[in-house]
PDB file of N, CA and C in Angstrom:
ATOM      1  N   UNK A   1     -14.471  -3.450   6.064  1.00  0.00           N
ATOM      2  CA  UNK A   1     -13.039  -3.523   5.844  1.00  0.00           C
ATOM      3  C   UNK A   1     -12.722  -2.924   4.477  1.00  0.00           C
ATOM      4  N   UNK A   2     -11.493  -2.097   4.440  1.00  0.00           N
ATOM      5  CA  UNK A   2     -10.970  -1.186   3.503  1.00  0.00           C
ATOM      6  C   UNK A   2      -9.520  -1.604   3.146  1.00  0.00           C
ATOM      7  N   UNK A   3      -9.852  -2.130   1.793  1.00  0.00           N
ATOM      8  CA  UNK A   3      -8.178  -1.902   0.973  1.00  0.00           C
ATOM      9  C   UNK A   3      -7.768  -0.951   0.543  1.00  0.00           C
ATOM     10  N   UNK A   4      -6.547  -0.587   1.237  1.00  0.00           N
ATOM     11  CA  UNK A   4      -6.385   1.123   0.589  1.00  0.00           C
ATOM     12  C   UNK A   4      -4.778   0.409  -0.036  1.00  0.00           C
ATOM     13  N   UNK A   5      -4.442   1.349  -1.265  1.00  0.00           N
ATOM     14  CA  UNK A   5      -3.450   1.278  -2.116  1.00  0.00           C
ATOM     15  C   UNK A   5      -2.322   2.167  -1.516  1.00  0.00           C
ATOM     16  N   UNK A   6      -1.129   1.580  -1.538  1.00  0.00           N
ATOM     17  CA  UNK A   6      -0.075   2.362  -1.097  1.00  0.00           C
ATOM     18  C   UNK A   6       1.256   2.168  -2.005  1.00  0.00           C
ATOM     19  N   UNK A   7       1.267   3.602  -2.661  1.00  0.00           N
ATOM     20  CA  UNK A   7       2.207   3.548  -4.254  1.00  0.00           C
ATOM     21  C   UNK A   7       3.329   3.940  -3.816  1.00  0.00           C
ATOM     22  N   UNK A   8       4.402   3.892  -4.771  1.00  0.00           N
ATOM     23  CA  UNK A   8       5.732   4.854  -4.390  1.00  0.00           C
ATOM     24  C   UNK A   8       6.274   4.864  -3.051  1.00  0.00           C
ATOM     25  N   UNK A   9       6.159   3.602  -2.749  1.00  0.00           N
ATOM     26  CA  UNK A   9       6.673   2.762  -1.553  1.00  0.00           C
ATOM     27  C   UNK A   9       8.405   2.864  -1.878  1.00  0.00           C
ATOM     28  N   UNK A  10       9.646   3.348  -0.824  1.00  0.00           N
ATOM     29  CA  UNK A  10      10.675   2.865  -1.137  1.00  0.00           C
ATOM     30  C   UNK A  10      10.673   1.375  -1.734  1.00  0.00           C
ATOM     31  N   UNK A  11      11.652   0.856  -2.013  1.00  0.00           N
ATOM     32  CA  UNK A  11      12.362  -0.510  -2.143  1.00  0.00           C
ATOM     33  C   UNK A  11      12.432  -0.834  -0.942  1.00  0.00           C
ATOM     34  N   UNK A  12      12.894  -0.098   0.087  1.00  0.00           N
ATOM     35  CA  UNK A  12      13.761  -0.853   1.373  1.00  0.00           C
ATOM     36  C   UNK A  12      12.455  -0.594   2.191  1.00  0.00           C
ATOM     37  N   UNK A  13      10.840  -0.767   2.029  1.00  0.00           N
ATOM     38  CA  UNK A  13      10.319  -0.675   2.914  1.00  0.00           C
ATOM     39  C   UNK A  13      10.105  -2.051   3.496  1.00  0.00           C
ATOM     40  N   UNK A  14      10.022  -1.879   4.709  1.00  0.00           N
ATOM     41  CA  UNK A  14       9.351  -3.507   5.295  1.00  0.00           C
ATOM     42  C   UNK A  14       7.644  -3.591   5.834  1.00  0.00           C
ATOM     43  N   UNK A  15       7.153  -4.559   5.852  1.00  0.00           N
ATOM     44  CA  UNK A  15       5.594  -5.060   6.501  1.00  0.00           C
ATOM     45  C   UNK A  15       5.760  -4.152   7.410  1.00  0.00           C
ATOM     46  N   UNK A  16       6.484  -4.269   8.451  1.00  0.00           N
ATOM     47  CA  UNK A  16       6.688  -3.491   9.273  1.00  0.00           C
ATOM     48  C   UNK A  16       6.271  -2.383   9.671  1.00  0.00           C
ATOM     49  N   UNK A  17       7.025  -1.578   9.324  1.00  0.00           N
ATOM     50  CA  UNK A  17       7.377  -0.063   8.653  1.00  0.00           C
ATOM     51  C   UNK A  17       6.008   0.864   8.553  1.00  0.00           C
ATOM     52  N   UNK A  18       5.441  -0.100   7.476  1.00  0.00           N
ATOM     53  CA  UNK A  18       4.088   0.102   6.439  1.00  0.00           C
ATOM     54  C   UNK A  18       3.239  -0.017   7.721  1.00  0.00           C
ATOM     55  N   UNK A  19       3.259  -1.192   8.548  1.00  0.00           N
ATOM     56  CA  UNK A  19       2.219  -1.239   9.359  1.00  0.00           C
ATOM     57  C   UNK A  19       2.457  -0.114  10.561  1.00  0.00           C
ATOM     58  N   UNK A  20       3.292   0.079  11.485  1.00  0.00           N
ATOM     59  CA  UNK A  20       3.527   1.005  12.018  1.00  0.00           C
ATOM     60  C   UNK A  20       3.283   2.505  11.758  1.00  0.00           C
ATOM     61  N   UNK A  21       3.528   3.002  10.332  1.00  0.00           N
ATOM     62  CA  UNK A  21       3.202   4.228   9.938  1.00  0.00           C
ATOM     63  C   UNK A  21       1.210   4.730   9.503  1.00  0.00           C
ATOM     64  N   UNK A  22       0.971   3.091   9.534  1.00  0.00           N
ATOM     65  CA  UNK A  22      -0.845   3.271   9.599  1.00  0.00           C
ATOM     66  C   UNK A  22      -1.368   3.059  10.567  1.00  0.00           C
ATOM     67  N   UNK A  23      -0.415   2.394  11.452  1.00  0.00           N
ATOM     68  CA  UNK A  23      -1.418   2.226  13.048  1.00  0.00           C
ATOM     69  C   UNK A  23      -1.707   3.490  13.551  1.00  0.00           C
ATOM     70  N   UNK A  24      -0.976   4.277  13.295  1.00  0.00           N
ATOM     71  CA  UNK A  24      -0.903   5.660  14.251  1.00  0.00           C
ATOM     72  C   UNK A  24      -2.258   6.258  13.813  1.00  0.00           C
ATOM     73  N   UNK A  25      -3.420   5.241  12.639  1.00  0.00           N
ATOM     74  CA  UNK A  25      -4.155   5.969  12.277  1.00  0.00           C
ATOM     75  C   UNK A  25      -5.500   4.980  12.820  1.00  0.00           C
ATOM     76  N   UNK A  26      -5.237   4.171  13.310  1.00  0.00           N
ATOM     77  CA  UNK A  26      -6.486   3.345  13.101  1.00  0.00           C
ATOM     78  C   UNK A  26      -5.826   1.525  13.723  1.00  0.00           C
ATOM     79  N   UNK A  27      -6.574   0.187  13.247  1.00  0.00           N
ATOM     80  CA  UNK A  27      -6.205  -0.803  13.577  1.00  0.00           C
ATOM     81  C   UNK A  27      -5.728  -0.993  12.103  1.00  0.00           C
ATOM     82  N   UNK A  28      -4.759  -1.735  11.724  1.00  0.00           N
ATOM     83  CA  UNK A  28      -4.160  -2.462  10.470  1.00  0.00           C
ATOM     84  C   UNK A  28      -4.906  -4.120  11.048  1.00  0.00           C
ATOM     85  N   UNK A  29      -5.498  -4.594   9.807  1.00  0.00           N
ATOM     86  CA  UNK A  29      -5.428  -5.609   9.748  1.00  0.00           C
ATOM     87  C   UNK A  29      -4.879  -6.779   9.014  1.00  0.00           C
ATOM     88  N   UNK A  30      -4.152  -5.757   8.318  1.00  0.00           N
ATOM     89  CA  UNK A  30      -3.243  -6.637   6.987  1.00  0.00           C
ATOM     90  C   UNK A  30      -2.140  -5.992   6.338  1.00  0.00           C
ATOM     91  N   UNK A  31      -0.964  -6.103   5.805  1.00  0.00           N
ATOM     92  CA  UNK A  31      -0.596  -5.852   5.319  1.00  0.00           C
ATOM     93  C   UNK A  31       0.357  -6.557   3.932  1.00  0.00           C
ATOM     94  N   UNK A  32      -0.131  -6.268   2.695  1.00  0.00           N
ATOM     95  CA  UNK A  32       1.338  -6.932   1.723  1.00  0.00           C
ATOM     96  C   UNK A  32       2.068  -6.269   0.850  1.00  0.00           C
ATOM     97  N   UNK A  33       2.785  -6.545   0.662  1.00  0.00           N
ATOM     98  CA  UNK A  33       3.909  -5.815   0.142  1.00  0.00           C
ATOM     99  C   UNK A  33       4.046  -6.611  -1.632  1.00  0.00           C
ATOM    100  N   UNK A  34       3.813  -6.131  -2.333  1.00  0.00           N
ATOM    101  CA  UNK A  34       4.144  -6.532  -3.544  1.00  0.00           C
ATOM    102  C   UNK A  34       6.009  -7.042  -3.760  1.00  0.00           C
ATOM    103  N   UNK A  35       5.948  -8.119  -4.922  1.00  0.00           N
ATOM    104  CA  UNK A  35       7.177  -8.321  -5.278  1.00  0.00           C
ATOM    105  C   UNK A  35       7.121  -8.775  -6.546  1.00  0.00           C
ATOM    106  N   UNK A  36       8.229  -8.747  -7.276  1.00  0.00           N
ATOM    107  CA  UNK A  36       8.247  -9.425  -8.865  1.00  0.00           C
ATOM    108  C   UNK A  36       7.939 -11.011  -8.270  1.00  0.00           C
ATOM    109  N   UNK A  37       7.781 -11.336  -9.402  1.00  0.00           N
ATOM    110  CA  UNK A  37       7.692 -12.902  -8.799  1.00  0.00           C
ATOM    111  C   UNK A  37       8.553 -13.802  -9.162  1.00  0.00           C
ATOM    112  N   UNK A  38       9.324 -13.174 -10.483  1.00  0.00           N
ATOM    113  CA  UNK A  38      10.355 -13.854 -11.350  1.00  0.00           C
ATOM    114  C   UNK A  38      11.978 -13.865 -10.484  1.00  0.00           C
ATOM    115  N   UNK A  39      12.093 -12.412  -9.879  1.00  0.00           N
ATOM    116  CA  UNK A  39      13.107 -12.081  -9.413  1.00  0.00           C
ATOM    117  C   UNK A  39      12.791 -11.883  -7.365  1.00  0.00           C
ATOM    118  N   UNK A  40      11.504 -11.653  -7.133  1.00  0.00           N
ATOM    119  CA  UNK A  40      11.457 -11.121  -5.894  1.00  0.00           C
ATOM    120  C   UNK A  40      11.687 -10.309  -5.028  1.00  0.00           C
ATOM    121  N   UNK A  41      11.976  -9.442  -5.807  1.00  0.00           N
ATOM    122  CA  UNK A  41      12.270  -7.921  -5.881  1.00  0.00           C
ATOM    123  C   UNK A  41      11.037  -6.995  -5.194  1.00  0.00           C
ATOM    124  N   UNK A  42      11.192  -6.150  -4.829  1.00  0.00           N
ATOM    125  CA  UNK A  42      10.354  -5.101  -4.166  1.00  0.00           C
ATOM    126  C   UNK A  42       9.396  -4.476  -5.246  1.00  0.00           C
ATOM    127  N   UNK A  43       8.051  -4.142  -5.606  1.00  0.00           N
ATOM    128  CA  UNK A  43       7.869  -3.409  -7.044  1.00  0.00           C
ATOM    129  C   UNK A  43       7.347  -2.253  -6.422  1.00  0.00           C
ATOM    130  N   UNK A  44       7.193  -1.326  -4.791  1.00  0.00           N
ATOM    131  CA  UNK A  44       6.918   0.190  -5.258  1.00  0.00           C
ATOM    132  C   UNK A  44       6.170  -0.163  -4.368  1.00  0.00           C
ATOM    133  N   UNK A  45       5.012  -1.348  -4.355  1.00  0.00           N
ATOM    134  CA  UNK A  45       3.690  -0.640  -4.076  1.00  0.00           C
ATOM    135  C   UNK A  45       3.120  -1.525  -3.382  1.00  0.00           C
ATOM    136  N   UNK A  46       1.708  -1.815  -2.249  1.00  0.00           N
ATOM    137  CA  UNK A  46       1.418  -2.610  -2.059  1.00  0.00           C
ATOM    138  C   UNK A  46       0.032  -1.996  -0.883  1.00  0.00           C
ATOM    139  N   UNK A  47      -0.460  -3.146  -0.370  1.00  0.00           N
ATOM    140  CA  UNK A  47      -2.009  -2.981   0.196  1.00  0.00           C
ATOM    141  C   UNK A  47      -2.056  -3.125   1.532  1.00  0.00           C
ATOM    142  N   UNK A  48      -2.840  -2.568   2.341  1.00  0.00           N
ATOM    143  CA  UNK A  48      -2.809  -2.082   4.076  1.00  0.00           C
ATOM    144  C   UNK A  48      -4.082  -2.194   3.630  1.00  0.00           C
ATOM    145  N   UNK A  49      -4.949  -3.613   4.877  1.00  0.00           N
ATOM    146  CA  UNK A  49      -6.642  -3.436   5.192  1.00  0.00           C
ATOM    147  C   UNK A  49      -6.528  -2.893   6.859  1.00  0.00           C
ATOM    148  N   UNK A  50      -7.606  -2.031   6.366  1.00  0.00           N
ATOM    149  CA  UNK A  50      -7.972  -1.562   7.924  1.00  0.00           C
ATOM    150  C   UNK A  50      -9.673  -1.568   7.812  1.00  0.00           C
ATOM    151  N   UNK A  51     -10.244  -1.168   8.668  1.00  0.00           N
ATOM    152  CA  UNK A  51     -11.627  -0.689   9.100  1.00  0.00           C
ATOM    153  C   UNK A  51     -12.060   0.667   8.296  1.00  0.00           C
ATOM    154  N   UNK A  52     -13.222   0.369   7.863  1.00  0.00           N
ATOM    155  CA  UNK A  52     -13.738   1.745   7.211  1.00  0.00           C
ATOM    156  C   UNK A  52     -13.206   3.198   7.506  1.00  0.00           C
ATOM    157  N   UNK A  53     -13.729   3.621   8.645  1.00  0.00           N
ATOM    158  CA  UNK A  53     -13.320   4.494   9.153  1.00  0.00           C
ATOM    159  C   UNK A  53     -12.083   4.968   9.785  1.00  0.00           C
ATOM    160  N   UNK A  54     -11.129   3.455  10.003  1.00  0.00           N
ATOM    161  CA  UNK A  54      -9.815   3.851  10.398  1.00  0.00           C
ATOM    162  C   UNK A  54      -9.227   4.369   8.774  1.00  0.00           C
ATOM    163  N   UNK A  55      -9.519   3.653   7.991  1.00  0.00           N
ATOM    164  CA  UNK A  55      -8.662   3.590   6.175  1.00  0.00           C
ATOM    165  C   UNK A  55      -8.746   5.136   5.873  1.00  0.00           C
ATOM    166  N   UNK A  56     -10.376   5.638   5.904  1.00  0.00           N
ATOM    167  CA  UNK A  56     -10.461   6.734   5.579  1.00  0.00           C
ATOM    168  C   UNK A  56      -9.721   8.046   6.038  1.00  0.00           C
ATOM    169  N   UNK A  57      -9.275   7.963   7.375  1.00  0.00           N
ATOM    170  CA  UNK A  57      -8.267   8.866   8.210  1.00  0.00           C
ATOM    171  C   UNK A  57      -7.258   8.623   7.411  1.00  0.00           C
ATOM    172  N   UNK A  58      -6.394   7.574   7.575  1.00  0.00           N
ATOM    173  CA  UNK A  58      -5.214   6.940   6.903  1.00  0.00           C
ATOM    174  C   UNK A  58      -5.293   7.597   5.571  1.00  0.00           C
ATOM    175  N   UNK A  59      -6.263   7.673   4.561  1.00  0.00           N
ATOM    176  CA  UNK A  59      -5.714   8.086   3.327  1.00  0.00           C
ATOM    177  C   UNK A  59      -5.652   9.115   3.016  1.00  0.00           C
ATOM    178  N   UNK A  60      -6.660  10.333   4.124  1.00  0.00           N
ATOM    179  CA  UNK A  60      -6.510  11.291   3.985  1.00  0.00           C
ATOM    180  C   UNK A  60      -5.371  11.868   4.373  1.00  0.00           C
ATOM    181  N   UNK A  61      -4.528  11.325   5.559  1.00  0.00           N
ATOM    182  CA  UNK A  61      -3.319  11.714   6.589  1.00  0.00           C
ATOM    183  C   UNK A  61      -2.250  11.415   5.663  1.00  0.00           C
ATOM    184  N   UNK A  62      -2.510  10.506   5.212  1.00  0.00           N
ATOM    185  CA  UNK A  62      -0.907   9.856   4.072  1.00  0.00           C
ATOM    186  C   UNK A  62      -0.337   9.945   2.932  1.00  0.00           C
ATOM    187  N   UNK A  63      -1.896  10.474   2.255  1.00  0.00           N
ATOM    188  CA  UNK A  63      -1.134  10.825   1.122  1.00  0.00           C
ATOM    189  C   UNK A  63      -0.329  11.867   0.886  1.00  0.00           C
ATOM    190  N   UNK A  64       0.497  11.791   0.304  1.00  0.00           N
ATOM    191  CA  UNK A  64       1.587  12.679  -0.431  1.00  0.00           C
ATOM    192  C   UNK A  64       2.323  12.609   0.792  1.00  0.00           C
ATOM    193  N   UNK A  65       2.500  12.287   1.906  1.00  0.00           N
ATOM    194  CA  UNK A  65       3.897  11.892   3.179  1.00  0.00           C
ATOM    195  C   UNK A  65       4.897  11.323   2.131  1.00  0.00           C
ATOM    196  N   UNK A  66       5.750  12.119   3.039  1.00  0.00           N
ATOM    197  CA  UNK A  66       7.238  11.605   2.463  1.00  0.00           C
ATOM    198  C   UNK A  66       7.380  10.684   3.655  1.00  0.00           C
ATOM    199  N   UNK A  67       7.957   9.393   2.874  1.00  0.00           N
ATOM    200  CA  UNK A  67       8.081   7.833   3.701  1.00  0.00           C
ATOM    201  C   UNK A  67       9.182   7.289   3.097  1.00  0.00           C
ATOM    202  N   UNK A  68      10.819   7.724   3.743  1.00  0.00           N
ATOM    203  CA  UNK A  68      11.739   6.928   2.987  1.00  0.00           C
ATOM    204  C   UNK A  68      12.353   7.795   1.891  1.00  0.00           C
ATOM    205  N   UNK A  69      12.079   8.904   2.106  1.00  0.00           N
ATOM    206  CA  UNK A  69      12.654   9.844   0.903  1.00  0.00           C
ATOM    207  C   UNK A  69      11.872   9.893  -0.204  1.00  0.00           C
ATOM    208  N   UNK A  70      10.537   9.035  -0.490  1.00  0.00           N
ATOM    209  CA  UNK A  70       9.449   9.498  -1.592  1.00  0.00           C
ATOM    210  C   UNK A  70       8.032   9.624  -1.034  1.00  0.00           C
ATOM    211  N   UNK A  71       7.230  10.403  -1.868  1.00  0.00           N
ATOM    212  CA  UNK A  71       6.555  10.705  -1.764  1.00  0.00           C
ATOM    213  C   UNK A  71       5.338   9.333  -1.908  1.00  0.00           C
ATOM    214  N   UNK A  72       4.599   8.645  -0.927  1.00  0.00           N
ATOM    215  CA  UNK A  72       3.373   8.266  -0.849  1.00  0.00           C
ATOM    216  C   UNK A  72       2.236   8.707  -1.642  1.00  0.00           C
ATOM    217  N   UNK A  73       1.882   7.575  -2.722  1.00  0.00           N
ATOM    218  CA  UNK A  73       0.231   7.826  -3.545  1.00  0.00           C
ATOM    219  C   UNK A  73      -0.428   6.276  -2.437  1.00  0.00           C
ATOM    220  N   UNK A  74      -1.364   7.292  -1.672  1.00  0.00           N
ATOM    221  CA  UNK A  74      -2.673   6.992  -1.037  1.00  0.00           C
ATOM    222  C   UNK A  74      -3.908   6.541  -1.558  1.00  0.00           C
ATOM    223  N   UNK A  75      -4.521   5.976  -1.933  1.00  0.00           N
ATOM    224  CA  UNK A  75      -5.819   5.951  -1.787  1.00  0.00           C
ATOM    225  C   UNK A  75      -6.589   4.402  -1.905  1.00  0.00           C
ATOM    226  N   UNK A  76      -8.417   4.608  -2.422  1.00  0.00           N
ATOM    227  CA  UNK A  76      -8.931   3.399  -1.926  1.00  0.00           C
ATOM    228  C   UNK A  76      -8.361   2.244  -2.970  1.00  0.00           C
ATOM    229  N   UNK A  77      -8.224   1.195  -2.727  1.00  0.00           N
ATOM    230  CA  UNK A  77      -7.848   0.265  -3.495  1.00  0.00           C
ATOM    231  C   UNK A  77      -9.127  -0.197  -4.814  1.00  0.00           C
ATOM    232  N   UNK A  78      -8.919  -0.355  -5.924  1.00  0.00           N
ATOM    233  CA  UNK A  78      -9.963  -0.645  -6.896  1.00  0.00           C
ATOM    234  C   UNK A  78      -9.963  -1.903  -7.068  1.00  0.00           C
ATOM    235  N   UNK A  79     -10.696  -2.845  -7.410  1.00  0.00           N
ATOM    236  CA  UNK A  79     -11.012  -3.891  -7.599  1.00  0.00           C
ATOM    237  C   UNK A  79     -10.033  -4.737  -9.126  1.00  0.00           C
ATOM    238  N   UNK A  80      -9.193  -5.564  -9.356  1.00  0.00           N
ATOM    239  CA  UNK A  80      -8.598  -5.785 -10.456  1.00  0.00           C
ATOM    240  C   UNK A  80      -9.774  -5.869 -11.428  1.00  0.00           C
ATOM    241  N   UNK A  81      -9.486  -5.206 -12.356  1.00  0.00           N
ATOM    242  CA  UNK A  81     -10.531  -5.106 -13.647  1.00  0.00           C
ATOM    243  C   UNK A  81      -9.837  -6.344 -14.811  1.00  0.00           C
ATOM    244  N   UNK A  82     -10.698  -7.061 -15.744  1.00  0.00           N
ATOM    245  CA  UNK A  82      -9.966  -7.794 -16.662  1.00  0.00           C
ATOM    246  C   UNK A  82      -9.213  -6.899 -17.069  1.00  0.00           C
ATOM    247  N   UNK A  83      -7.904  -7.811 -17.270  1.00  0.00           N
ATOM    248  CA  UNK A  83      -7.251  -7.469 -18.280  1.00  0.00           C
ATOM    249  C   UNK A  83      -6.382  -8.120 -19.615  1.00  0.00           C
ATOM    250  N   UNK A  84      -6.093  -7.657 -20.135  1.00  0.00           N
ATOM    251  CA  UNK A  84      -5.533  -8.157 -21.766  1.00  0.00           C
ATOM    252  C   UNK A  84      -4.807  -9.160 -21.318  1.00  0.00           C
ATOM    253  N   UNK A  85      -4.909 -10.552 -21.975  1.00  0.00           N
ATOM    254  CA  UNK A  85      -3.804 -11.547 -22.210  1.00  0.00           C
ATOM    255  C   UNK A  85      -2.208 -11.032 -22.455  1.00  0.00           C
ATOM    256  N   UNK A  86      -1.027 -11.579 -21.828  1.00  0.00           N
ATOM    257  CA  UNK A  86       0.015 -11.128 -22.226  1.00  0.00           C
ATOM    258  C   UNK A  86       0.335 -12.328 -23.435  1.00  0.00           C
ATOM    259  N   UNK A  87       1.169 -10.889 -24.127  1.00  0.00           N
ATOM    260  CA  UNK A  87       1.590 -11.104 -25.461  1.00  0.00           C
ATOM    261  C   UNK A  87       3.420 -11.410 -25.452  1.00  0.00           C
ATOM    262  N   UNK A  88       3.852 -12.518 -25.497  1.00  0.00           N
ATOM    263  CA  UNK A  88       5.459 -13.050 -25.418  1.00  0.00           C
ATOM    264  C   UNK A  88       5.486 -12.752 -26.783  1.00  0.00           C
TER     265      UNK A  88
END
């Protein structure tokens, strides 16, 4: 199983949407959609798991698609690396 990153997501996209435009590539087994957490707002971007070999079609097929009037950044998802304490 493959987390692939999906950037420059409209605002007005839905689970939906996202999942429908990757099935055509493979099985989706997940999808989430990022949001602020303060406000709950849409932030751009968010994560589609599929199967090895379905993901790999998918990221090659998707990136740079226009989805919603912007352009789609594709690829494999990286692992969160530490990062810096926030500073208030």
């Amino acid at each position: 199983m493959k987390s692939i990153y999906v950037g420059n997501l409209p605002f007005s996209a839905t689970e939906t949407e996202v999942r429908d435009l990757f099935a055509a590539h493979g099985t989706v087994e997940s999808v989430r959609l990022m949001t602020d957490r303060d406000t709950g707002r849409p932030r751009g971007f968010g994560f589609v798991e599929m199967a090895d070999g379905d993901a790999a079609r998918a990221i090659q097929a998707l990136n740079g698609v226009d989805f919603g009037g912007r352009s789609l950044r594709i690829n494999e998802a990286q692992p969160k690396g530490k990062r810096p304490a926030r500073r208030w």
